[in-house]
N, C-alpha and C. Protein backbone atom coordinates (compact mmCIF):
# COMPACT_ATOMS: atom_id res chain seq x y z
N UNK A 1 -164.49 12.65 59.91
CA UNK A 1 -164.54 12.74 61.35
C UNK A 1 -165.97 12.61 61.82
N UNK A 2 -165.82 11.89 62.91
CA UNK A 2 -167.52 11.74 63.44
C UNK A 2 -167.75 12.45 64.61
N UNK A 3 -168.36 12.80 65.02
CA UNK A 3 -168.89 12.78 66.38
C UNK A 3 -169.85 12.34 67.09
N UNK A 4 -169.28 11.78 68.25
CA UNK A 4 -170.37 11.28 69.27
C UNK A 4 -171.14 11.55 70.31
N UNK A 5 -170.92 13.20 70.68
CA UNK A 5 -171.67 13.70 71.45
C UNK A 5 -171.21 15.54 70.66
N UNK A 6 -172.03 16.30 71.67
CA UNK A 6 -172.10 17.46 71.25
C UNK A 6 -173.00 18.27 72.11
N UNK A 7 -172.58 19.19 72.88
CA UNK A 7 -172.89 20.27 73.49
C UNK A 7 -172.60 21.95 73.79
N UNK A 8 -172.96 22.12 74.28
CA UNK A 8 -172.70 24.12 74.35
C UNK A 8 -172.35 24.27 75.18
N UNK A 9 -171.43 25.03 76.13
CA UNK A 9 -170.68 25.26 77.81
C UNK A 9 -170.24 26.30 77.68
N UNK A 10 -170.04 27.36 78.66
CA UNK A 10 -169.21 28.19 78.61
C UNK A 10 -169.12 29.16 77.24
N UNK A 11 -170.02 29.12 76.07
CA UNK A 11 -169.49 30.14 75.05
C UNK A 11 -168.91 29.08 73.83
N UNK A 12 -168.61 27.45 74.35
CA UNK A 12 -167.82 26.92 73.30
C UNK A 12 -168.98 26.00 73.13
N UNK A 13 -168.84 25.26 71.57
CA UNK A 13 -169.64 24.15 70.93
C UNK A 13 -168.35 22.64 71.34
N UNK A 14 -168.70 22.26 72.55
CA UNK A 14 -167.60 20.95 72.40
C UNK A 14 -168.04 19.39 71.52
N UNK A 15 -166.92 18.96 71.13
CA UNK A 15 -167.57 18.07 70.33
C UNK A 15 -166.53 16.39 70.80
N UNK A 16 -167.15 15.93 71.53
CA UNK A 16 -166.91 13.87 71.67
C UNK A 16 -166.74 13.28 70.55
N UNK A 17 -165.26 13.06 70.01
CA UNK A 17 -165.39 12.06 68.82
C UNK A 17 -164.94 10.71 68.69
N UNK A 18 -165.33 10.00 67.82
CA UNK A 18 -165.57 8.72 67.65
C UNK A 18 -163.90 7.78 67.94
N UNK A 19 -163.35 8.72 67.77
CA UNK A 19 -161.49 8.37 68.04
C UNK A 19 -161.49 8.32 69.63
N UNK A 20 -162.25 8.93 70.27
CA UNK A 20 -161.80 9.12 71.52
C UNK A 20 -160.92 10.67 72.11
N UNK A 21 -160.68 11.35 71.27
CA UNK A 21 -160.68 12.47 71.28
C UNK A 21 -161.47 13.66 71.36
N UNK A 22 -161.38 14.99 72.16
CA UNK A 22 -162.09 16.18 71.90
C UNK A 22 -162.21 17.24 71.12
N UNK A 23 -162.95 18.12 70.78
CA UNK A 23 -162.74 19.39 70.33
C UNK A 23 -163.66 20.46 70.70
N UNK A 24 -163.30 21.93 70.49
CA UNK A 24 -164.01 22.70 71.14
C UNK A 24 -163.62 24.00 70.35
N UNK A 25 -164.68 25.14 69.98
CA UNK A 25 -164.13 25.94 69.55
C UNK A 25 -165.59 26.95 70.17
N UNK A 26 -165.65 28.20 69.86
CA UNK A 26 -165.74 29.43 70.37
C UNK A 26 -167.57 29.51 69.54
N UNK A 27 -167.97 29.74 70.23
CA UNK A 27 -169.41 29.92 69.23
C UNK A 27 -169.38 31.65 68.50
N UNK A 28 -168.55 31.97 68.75
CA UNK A 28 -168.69 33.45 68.10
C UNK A 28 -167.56 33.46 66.73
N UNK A 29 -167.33 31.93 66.60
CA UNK A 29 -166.85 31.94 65.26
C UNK A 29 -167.60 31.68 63.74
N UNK A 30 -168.69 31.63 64.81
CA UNK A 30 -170.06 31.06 63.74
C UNK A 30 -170.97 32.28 64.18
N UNK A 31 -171.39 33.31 62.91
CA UNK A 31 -172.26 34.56 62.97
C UNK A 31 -173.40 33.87 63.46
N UNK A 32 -174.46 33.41 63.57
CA UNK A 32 -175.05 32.81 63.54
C UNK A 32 -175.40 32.37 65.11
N UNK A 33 -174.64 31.75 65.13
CA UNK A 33 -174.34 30.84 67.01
C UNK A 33 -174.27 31.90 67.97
N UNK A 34 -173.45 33.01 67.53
CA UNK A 34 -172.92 33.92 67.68
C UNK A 34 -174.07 35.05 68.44
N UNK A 35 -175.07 35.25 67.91
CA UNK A 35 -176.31 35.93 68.05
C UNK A 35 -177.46 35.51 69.16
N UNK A 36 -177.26 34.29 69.35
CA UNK A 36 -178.22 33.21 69.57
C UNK A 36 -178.39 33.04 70.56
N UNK A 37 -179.87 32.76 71.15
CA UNK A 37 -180.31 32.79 73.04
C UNK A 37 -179.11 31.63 73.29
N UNK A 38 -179.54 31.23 74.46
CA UNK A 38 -178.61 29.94 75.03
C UNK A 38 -179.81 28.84 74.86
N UNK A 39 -181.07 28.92 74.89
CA UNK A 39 -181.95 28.07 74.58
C UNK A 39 -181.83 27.88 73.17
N UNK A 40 -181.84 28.53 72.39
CA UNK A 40 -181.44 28.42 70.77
C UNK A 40 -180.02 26.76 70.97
N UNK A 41 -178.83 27.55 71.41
CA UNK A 41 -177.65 27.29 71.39
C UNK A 41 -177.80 25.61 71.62
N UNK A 42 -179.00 25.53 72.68
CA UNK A 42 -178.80 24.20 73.48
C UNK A 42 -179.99 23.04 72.65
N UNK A 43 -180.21 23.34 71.77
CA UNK A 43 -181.15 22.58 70.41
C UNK A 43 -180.40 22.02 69.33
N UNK A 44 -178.93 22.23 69.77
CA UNK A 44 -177.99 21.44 68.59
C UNK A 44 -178.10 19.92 68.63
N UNK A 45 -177.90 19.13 67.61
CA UNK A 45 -177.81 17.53 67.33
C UNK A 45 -177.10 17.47 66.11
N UNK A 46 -176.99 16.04 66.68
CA UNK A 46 -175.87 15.63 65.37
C UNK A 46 -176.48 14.98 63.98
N UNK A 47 -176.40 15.16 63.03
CA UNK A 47 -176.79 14.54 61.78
C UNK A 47 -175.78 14.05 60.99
N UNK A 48 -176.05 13.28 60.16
CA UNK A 48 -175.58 12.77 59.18
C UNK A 48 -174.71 11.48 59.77
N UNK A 49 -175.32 10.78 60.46
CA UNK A 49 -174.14 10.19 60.96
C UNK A 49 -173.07 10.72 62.14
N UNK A 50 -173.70 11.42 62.70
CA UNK A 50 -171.97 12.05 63.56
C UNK A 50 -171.09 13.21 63.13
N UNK A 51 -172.01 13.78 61.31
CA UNK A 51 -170.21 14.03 61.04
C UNK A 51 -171.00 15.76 60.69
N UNK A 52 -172.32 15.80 61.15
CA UNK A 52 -172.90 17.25 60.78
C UNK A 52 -173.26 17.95 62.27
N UNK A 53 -173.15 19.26 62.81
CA UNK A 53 -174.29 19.50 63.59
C UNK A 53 -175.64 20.82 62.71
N UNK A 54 -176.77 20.10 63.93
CA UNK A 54 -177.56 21.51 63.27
C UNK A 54 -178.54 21.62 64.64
N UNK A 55 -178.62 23.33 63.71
CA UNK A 55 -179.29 23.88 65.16
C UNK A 55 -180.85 24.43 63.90
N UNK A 56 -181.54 23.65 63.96
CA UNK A 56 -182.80 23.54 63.71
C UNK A 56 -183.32 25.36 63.53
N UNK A 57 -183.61 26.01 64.98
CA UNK A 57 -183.88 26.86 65.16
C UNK A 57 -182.67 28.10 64.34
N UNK A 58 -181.81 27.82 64.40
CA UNK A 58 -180.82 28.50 63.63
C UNK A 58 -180.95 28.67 62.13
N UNK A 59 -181.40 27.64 61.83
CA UNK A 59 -181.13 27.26 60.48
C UNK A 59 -179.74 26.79 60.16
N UNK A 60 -178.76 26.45 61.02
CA UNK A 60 -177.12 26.35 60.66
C UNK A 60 -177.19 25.05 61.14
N UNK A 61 -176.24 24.60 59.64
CA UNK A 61 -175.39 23.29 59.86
C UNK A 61 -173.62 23.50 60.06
N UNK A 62 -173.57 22.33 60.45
CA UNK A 62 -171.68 22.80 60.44
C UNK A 62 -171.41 21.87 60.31
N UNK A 63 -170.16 21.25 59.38
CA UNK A 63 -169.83 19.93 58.98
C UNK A 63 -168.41 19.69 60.45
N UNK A 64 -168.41 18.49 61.22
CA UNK A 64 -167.41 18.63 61.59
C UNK A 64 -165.91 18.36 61.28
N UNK A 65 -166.16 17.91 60.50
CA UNK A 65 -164.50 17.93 60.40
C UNK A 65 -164.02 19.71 59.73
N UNK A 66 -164.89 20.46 59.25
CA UNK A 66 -165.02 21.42 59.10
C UNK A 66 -164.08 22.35 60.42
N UNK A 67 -165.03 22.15 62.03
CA UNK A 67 -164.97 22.53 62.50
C UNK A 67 -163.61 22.17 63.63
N UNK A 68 -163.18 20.97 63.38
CA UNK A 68 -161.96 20.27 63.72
C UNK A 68 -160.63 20.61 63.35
N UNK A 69 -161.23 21.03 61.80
CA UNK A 69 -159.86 21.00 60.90
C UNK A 69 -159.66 22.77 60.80
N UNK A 70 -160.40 23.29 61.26
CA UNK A 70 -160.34 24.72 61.93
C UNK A 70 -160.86 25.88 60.32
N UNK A 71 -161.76 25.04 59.34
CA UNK A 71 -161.77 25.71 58.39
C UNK A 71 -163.40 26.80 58.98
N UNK A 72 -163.21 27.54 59.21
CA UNK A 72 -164.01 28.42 59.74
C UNK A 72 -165.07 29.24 58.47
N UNK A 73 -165.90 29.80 58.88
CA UNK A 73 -166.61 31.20 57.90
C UNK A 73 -165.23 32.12 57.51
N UNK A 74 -165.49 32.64 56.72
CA UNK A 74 -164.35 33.49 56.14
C UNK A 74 -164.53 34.69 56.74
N UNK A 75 -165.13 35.11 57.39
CA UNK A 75 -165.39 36.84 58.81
C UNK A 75 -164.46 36.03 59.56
N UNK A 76 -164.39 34.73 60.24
CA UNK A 76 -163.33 34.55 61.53
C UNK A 76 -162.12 34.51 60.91
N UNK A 77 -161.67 34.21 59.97
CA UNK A 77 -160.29 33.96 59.04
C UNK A 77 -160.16 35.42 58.84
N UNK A 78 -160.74 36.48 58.17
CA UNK A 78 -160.28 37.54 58.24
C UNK A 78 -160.11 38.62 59.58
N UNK A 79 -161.02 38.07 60.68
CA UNK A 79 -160.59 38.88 61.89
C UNK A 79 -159.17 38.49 62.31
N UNK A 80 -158.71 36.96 62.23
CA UNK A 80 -157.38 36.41 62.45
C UNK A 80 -156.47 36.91 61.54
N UNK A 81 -156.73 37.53 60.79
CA UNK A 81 -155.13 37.77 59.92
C UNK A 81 -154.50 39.29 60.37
């Protein structure tokens, strides 16, 4: 999965992909994101081609199809069960 754009709104990381489709998920599913000014938040880009983001200042990458295919950190999988 690629992506072609990528931004922060509202609390969510949305992501423009190369299909023409969206996605969007919760930044407090990522510890990390989770913590993070909104100036932090708003330093994300895409690498690898479309198919990574990273937040430099974070130190966090996130693969997207990762984040598409809803495979999360294992803290959000265990708050969901």
């Amino acid at each position: 999965m690629v992506a072609t754009s990528v931004k922060v709104r509202g609390g969510n990381v949305i992501l423009e992909l190369l299909d023409g489709s969206s996605h969007a998920f919760p930044i407090y599913y990522y510890p990390r994101l989770a913590q993070a000014t909104s100036r932090q938040l708003s330093g994300v880009r895409l690498r690898v081609g479309g198919r990574a983001l990273r937040w430099e200042a974070l130190d966090e990458d996130i693969w997207v199809s990762d984040a598409v295919l809803g495979r999360y950190p294992s803290e959000v999988v265990a708050l969901a069960s």
